[in-house]
Protein backbone atom coordinates (compact mmCIF):
# COMPACT_ATOMS: atom_id res chain seq x y z
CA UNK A 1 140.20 15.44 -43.83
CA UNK A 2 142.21 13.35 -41.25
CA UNK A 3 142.77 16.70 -39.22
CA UNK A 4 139.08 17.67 -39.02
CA UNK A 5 137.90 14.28 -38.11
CA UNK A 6 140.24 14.47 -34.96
CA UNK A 7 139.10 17.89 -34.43
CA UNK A 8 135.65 16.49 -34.79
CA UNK A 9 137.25 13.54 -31.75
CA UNK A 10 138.53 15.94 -29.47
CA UNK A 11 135.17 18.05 -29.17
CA UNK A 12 133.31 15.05 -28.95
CA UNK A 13 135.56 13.77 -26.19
CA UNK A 14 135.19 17.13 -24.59
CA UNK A 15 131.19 16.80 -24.88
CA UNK A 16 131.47 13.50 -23.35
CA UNK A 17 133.43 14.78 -20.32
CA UNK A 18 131.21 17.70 -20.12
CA UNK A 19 128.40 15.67 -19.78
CA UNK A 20 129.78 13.31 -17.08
CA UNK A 21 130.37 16.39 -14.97
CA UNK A 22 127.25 17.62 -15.03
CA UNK A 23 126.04 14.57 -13.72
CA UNK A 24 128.39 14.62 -11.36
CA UNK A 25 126.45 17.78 -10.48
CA UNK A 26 122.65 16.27 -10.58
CA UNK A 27 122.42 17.81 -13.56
CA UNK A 28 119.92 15.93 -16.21
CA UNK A 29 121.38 16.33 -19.73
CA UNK A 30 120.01 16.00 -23.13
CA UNK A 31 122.08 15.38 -26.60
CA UNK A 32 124.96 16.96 -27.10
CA UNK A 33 123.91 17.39 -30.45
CA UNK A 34 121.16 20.21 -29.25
CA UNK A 35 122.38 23.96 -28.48
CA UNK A 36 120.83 24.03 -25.36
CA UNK A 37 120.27 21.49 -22.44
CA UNK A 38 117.84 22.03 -19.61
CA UNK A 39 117.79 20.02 -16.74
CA UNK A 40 116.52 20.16 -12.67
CA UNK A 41 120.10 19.81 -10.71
CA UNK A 42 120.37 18.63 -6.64
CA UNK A 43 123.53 19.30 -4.77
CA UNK A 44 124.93 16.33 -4.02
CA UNK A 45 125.19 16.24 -0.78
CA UNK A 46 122.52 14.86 1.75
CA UNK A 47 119.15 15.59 0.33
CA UNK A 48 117.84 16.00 3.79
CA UNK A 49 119.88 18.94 4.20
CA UNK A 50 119.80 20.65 1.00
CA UNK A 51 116.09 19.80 -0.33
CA UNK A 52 115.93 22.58 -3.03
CA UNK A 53 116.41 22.09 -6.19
CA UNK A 54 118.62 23.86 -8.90
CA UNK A 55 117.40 24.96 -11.72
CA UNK A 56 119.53 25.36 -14.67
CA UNK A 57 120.47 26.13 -18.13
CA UNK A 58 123.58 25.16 -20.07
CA UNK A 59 125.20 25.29 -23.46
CA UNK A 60 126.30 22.09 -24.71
CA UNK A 61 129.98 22.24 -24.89
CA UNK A 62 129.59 20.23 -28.43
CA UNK A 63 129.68 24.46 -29.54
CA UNK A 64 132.72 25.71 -31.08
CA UNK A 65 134.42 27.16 -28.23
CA UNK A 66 136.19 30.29 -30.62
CA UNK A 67 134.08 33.15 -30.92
CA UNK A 68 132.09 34.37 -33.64
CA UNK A 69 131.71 37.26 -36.31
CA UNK A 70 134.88 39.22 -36.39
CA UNK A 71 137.17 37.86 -33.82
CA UNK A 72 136.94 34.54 -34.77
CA UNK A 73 139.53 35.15 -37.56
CA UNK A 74 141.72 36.41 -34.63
CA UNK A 75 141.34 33.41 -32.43
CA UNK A 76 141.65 30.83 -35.22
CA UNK A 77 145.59 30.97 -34.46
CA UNK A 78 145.23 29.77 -30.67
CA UNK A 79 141.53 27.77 -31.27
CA UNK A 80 143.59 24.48 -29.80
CA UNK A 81 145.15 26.56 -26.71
CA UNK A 82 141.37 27.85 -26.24
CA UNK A 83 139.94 24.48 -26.28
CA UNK A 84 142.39 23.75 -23.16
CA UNK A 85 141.20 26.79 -21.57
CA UNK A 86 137.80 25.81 -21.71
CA UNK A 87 138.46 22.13 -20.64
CA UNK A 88 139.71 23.80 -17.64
CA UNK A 89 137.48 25.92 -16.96
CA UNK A 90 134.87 23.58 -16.91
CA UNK A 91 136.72 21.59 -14.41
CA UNK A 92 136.89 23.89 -11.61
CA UNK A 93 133.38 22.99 -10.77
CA UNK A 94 134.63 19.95 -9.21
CA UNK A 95 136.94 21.84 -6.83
CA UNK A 96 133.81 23.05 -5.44
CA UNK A 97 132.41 21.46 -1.86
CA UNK A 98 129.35 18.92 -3.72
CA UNK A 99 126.81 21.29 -2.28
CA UNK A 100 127.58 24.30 -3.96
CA UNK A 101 129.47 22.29 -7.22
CA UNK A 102 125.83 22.47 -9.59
CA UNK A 103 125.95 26.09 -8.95
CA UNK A 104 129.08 26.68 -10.12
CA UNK A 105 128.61 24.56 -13.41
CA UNK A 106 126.03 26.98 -13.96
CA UNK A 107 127.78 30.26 -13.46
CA UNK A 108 130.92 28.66 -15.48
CA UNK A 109 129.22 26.56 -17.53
CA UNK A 110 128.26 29.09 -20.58
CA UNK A 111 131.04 30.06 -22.82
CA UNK A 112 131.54 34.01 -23.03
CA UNK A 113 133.74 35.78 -25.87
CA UNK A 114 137.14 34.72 -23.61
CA UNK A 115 138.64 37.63 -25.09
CA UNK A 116 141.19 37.90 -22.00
CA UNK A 117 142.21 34.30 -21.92
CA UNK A 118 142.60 35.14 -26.03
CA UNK A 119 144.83 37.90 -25.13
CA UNK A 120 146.83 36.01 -22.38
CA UNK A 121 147.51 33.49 -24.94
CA UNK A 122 148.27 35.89 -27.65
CA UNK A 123 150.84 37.35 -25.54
CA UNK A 124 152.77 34.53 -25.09
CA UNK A 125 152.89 33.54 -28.27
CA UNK A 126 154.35 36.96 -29.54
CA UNK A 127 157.30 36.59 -27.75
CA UNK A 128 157.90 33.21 -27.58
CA UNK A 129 156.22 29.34 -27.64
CA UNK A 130 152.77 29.04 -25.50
CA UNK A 131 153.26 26.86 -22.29
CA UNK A 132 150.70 24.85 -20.01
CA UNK A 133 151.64 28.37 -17.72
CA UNK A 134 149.87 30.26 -20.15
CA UNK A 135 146.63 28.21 -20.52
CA UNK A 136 146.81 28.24 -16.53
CA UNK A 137 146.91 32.13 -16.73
CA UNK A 138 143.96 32.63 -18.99
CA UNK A 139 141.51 30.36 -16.91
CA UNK A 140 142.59 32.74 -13.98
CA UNK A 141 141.83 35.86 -15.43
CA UNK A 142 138.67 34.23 -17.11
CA UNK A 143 137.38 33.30 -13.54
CA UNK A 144 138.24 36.67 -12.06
CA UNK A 145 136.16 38.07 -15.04
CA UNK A 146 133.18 35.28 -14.78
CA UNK A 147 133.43 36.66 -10.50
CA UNK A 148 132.94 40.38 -11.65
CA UNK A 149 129.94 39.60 -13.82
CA UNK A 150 128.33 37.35 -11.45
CA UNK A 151 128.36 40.96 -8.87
CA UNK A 152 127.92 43.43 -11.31
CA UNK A 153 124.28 41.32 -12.54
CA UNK A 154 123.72 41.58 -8.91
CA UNK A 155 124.57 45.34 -8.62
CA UNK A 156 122.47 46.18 -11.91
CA UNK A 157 119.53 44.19 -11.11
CA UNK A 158 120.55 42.10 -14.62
CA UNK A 159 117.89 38.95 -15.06
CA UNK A 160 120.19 37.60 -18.71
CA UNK A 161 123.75 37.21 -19.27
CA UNK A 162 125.00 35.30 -21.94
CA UNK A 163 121.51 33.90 -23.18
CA UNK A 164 120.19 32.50 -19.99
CA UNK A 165 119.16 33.95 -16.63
CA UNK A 166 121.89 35.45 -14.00
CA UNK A 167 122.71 33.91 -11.29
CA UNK A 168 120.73 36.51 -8.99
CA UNK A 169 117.84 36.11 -11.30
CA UNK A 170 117.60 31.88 -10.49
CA UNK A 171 118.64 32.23 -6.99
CA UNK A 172 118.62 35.51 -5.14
CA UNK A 173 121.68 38.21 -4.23
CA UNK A 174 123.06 36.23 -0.91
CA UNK A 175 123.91 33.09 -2.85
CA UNK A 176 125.13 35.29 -6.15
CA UNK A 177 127.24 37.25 -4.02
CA UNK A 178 128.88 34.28 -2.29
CA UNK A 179 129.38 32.56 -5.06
CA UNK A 180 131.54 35.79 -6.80
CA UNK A 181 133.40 36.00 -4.07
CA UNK A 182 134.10 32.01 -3.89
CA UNK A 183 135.51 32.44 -8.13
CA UNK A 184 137.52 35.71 -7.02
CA UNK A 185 139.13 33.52 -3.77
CA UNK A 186 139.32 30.54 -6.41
CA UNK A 187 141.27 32.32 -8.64
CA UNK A 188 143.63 33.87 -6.54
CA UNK A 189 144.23 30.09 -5.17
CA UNK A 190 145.43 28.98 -8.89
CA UNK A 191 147.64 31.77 -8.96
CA UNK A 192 149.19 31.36 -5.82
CA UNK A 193 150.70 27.90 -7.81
CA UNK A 194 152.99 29.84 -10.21
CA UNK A 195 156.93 29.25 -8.99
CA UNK A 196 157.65 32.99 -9.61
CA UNK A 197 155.83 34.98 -6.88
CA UNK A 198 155.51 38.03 -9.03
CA UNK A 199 152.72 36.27 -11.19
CA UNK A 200 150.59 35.52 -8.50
CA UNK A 201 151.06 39.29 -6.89
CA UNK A 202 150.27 40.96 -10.50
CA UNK A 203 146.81 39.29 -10.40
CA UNK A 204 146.05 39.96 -7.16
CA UNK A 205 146.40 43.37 -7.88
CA UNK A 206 144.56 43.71 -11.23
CA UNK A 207 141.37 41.82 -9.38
CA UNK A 208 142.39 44.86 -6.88
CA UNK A 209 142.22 47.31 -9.20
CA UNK A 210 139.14 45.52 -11.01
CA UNK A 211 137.04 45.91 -8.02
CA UNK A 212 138.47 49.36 -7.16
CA UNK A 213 137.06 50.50 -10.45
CA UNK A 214 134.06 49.05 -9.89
CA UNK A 215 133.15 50.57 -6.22
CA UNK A 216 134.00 54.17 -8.10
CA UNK A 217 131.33 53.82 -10.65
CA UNK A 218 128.81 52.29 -8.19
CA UNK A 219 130.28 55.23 -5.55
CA UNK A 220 129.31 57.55 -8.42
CA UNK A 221 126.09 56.58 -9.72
CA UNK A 222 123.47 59.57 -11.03
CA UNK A 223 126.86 62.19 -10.46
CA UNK A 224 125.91 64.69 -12.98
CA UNK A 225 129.12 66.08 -12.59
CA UNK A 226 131.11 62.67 -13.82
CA UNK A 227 133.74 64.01 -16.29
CA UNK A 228 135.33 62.18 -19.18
CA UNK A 229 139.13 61.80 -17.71
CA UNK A 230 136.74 60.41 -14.82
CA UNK A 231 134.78 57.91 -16.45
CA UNK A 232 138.03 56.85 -18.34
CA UNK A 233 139.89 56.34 -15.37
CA UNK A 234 136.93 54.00 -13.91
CA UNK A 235 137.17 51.53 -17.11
CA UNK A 236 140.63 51.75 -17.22
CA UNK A 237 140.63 50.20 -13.61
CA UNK A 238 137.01 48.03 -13.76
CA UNK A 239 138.09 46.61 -17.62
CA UNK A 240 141.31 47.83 -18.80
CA UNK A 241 143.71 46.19 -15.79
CA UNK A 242 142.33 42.86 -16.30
CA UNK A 243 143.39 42.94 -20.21
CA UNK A 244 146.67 44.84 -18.77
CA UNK A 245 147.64 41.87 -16.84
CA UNK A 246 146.35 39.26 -18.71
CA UNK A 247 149.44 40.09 -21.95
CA UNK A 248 151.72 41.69 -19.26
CA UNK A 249 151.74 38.41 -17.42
CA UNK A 250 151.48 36.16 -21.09
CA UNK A 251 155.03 38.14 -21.83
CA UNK A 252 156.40 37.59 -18.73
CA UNK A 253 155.56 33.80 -18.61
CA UNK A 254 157.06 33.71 -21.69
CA UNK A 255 160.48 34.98 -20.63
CA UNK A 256 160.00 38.32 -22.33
CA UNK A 257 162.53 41.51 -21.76
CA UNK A 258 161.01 44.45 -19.54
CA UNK A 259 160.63 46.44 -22.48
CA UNK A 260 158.57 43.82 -24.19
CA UNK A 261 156.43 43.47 -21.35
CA UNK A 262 155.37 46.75 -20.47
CA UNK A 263 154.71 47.22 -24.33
CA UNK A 264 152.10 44.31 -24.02
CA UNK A 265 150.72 45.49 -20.90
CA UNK A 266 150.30 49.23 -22.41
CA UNK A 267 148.32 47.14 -25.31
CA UNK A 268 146.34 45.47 -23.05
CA UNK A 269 145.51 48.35 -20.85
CA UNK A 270 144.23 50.04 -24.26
CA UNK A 271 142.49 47.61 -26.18
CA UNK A 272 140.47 46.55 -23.28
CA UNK A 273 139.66 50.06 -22.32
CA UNK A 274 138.39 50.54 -25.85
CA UNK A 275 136.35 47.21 -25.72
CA UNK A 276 134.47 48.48 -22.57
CA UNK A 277 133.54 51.79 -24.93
CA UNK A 278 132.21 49.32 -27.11
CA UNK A 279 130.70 47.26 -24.48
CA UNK A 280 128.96 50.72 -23.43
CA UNK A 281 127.65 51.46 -26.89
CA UNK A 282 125.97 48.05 -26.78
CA UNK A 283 124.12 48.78 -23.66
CA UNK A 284 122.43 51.62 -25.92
CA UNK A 285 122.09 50.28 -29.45
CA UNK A 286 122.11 46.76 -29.33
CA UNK A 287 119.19 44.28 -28.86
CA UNK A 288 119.47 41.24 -25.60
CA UNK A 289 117.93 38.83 -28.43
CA UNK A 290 122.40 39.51 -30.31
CA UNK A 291 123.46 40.13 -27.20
CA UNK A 292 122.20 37.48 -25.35
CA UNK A 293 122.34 40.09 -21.67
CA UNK A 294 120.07 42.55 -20.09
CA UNK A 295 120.54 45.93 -22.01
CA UNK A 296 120.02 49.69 -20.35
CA UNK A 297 121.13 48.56 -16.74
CA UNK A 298 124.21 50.54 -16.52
CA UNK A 299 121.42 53.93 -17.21
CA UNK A 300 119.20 52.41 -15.00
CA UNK A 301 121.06 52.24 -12.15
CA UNK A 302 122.60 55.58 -13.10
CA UNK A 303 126.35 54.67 -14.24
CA UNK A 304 126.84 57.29 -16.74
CA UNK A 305 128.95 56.07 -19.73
CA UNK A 306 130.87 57.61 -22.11
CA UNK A 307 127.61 57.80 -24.69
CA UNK A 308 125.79 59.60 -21.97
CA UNK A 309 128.52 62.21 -21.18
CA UNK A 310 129.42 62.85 -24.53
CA UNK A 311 125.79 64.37 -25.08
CA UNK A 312 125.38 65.64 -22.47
CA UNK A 313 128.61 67.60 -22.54
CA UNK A 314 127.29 68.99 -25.80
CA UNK A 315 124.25 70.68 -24.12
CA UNK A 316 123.61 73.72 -22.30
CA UNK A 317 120.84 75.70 -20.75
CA UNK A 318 117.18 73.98 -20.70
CA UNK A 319 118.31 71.00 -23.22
CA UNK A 320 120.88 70.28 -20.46
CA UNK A 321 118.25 70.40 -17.57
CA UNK A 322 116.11 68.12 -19.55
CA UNK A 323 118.68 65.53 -20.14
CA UNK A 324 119.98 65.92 -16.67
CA UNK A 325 116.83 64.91 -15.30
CA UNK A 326 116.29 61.78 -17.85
CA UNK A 327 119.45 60.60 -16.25
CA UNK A 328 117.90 61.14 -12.45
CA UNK A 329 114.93 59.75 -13.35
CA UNK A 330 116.63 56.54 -15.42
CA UNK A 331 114.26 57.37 -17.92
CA UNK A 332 116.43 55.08 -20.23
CA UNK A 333 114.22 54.20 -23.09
CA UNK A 334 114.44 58.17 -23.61
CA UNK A 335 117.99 58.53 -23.38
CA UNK A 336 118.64 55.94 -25.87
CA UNK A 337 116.50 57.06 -28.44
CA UNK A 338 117.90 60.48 -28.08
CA UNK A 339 121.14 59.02 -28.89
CA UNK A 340 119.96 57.21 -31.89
CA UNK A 341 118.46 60.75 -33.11
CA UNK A 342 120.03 63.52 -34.70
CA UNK A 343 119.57 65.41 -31.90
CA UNK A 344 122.69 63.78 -30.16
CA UNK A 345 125.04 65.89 -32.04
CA UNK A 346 127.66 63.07 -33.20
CA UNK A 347 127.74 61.82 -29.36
CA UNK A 348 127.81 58.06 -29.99
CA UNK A 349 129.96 59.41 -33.22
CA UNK A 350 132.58 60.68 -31.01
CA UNK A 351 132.12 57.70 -28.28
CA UNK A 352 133.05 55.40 -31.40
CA UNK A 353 136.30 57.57 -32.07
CA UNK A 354 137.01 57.67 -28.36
CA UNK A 355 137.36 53.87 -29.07
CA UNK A 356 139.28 53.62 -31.90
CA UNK A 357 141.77 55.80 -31.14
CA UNK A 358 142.54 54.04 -28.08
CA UNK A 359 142.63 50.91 -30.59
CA UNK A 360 145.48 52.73 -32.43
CA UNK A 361 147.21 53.60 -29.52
CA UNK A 362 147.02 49.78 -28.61
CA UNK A 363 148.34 48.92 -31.70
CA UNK A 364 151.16 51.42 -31.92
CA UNK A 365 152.59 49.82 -28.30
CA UNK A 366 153.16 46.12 -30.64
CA UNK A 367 153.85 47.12 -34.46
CA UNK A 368 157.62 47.15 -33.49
CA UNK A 369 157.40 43.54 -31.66
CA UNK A 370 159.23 40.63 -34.02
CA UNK A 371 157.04 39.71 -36.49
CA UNK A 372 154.77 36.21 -36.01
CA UNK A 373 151.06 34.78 -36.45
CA UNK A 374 150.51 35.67 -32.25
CA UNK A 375 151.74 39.38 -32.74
CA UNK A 376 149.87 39.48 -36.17
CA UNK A 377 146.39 38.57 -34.44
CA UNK A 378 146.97 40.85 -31.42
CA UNK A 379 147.05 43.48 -34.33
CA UNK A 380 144.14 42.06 -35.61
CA UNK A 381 142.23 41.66 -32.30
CA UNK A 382 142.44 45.71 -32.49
CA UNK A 383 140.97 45.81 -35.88
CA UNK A 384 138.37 43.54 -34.55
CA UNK A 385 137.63 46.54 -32.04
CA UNK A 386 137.41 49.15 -34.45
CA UNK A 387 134.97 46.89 -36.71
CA UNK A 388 132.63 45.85 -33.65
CA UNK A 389 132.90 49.62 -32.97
CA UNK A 390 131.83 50.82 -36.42
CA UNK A 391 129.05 49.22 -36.83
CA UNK A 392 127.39 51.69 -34.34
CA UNK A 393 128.21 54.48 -36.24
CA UNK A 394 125.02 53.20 -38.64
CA UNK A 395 122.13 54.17 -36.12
């Protein structure tokens, strides 16, 4: 069909200039008909002064840049919008001094689920047409997400992250760290180029609030006496302002009322609160060969998630003394099969309905929005939740 040839165009075209940049990097690329291309990459500045050499690993950008399995029915409404995003994204490497620019290729070179530049998008759309503002918006909050991974790998010791090693795993924890902090002050520096102020101050704050979140959990690592409304109130911060922002600022880019907006921004609060539930329930019953990431770091490093407190608020006496000191000990091969038993007493059960209420409560905030495909797939998005959720319920 005349449609999906110049679909077929545009991604080559986008495979082409993918491949140009990496050069531009030093880095050695294959076909872009292979999934993966490996290559040696050298900073480009003088070779006298930075001799070593950069390893790295990168998806061919000839992939389809929608997600899979259930959410790619969801994104199939903004798959063109997404595309931009990601043509975008990939060219903020270049904004990088040469010496640091093959580094950042890998960190932003591997495409990710983009579920906040999806709901960014979404956003707009629901209340009105999608603008170049609101392609700019979801690379922002994409970056500030990309910075937040690159320190929490660093923070949990992770060595895989979206099917190839982290950043600290390649290259150590100074240059990881420097280079999160470079995509958090890079992000901020797009925003700053909105005309209405108030755009640029709501991201600041949700990275604020973002890293807020995360100091808390790290601040309360191994505390036995973590309580649900507690660990709530960290992902609400660490995951659920990013999501917040991300359709608060789509609606208001798109000339929304107040009303309309804070709606939105309740939905994104709640659906990506409920996605870090589900994120949690991966870290204890999925597999890094699906997942593509280092599993069991957040017991590990003793962040207790809402799995983990959910049994152990259901024990008492010696069972309770036992599975306190699993957690101390980060015994977390134990933990998870203890979960997986019936022993837990419905714990991951009642994690998964955690979840999907907060789903419903997302969806409640938008069923009374004006009725299009955008609106239609932010409803969907939250039965996209509830299905990645479900599957869980099965171990």
């Amino acid at each position: 069909m005349p449609g999906e040839d110049a679909g077929r165009a545009n991604l080559a075209a986008r495979g082409r200039d993918w491949s140009s940049k990496i050069h531009a990097c030093g880095l050695a690329t294959a076909s872009l008909n292979g999934p993966l291309v490996r290559g040696v990459a050298l900073t480009t500045a003088a070779a006298s002064f930075y001799a070593a050499t950069v390893e790295a690993t990168v998806f061919s950008a000839f992939a389809p840049t929608t997600p899979n399995g259930p959410l790619s029915r969801v994104s199939q409404v903004v798959r063109h919008e997404l595309d931009d995003v990601e043509s975008r994204i990939i060219r903020q490497a270049a904004t990088f001094d040469p010496a640091v620019e093959g580094y950042v290729a890998y960190a932003i070179g591997v495409r990710g689920k983009r579920l906040r530049p999806l709901v960014a998008l979404l956003a707009g759309g629901a209340v009105g047409p999608i603008k170049s503002e609101h392609v700019d918006l979801a690379v922002i909050v994409e970056l500030i997400h990309v910075a937040t991974l690159v320190h929490d790998d660093i923070v949990d010791e992770a060595e895989w992250r979206r099917a190839q090693p982290t950043l600290n795993a390649r290259w150590g924890n100074s240059l990881s760290v420097l280079l999160g902090d470079w995509l958090f002050a890079h992000a901020l520096n797009l925003s700053a180029q909105f005309d209405d102020v108030e755009v640029s101050r709501a991201i600041a704050s949700a990275a604020r609030e973002v890293c807020t979140g995360e100091i808390i959990q790290t601040q309360r690592r191994f505390d036995l006496h973590l309580g649900i409304d507690d660990y709530l109130r960290i992902i609400e911060m660490k995951t659920g302002s990013l999501f917040a922002a991300a359709a608060d600022l789509g609606a208001m880019l798109g000339k929304a009322d107040q009303a309309t907006q804070n709606s939105l921004k309740v939905f994104g609060q709640k659906i990506g609160t409920a996605y870090q539930i589900y994120d949690d329930c991966i870290d204890i019953g999925g597999t890094e060969r699906l997942t593509g990431k280092t599993l069991g770091s957040d017991l590990r490093k003793g962040k207790l998630t809402l799995p983990v407190l959910m049994l152990l608020s259901g024990r008492n006496g010696p069972d309770k003394e036992h599975l306190s000191q699993l957690i101390l000990d980060a015994r977390f091969e134990e933990i998870a099969q203890l979960l997986n038993s019936s022993q837990a007493n419905g714990a991951l059960g009642a994690s998964i309905d955690a979840g999907q209420t907060l789903v419903s409560e997302a969806q409640a905030q938008i069923e009374n929005l004006p009725s299009n495909p955008y609106n239609s797939a932010l409803i969907g998005l939250g039965d996209a939740f509830r299905e990645m959720l479900e599957q869980f319920r099965a171990l």
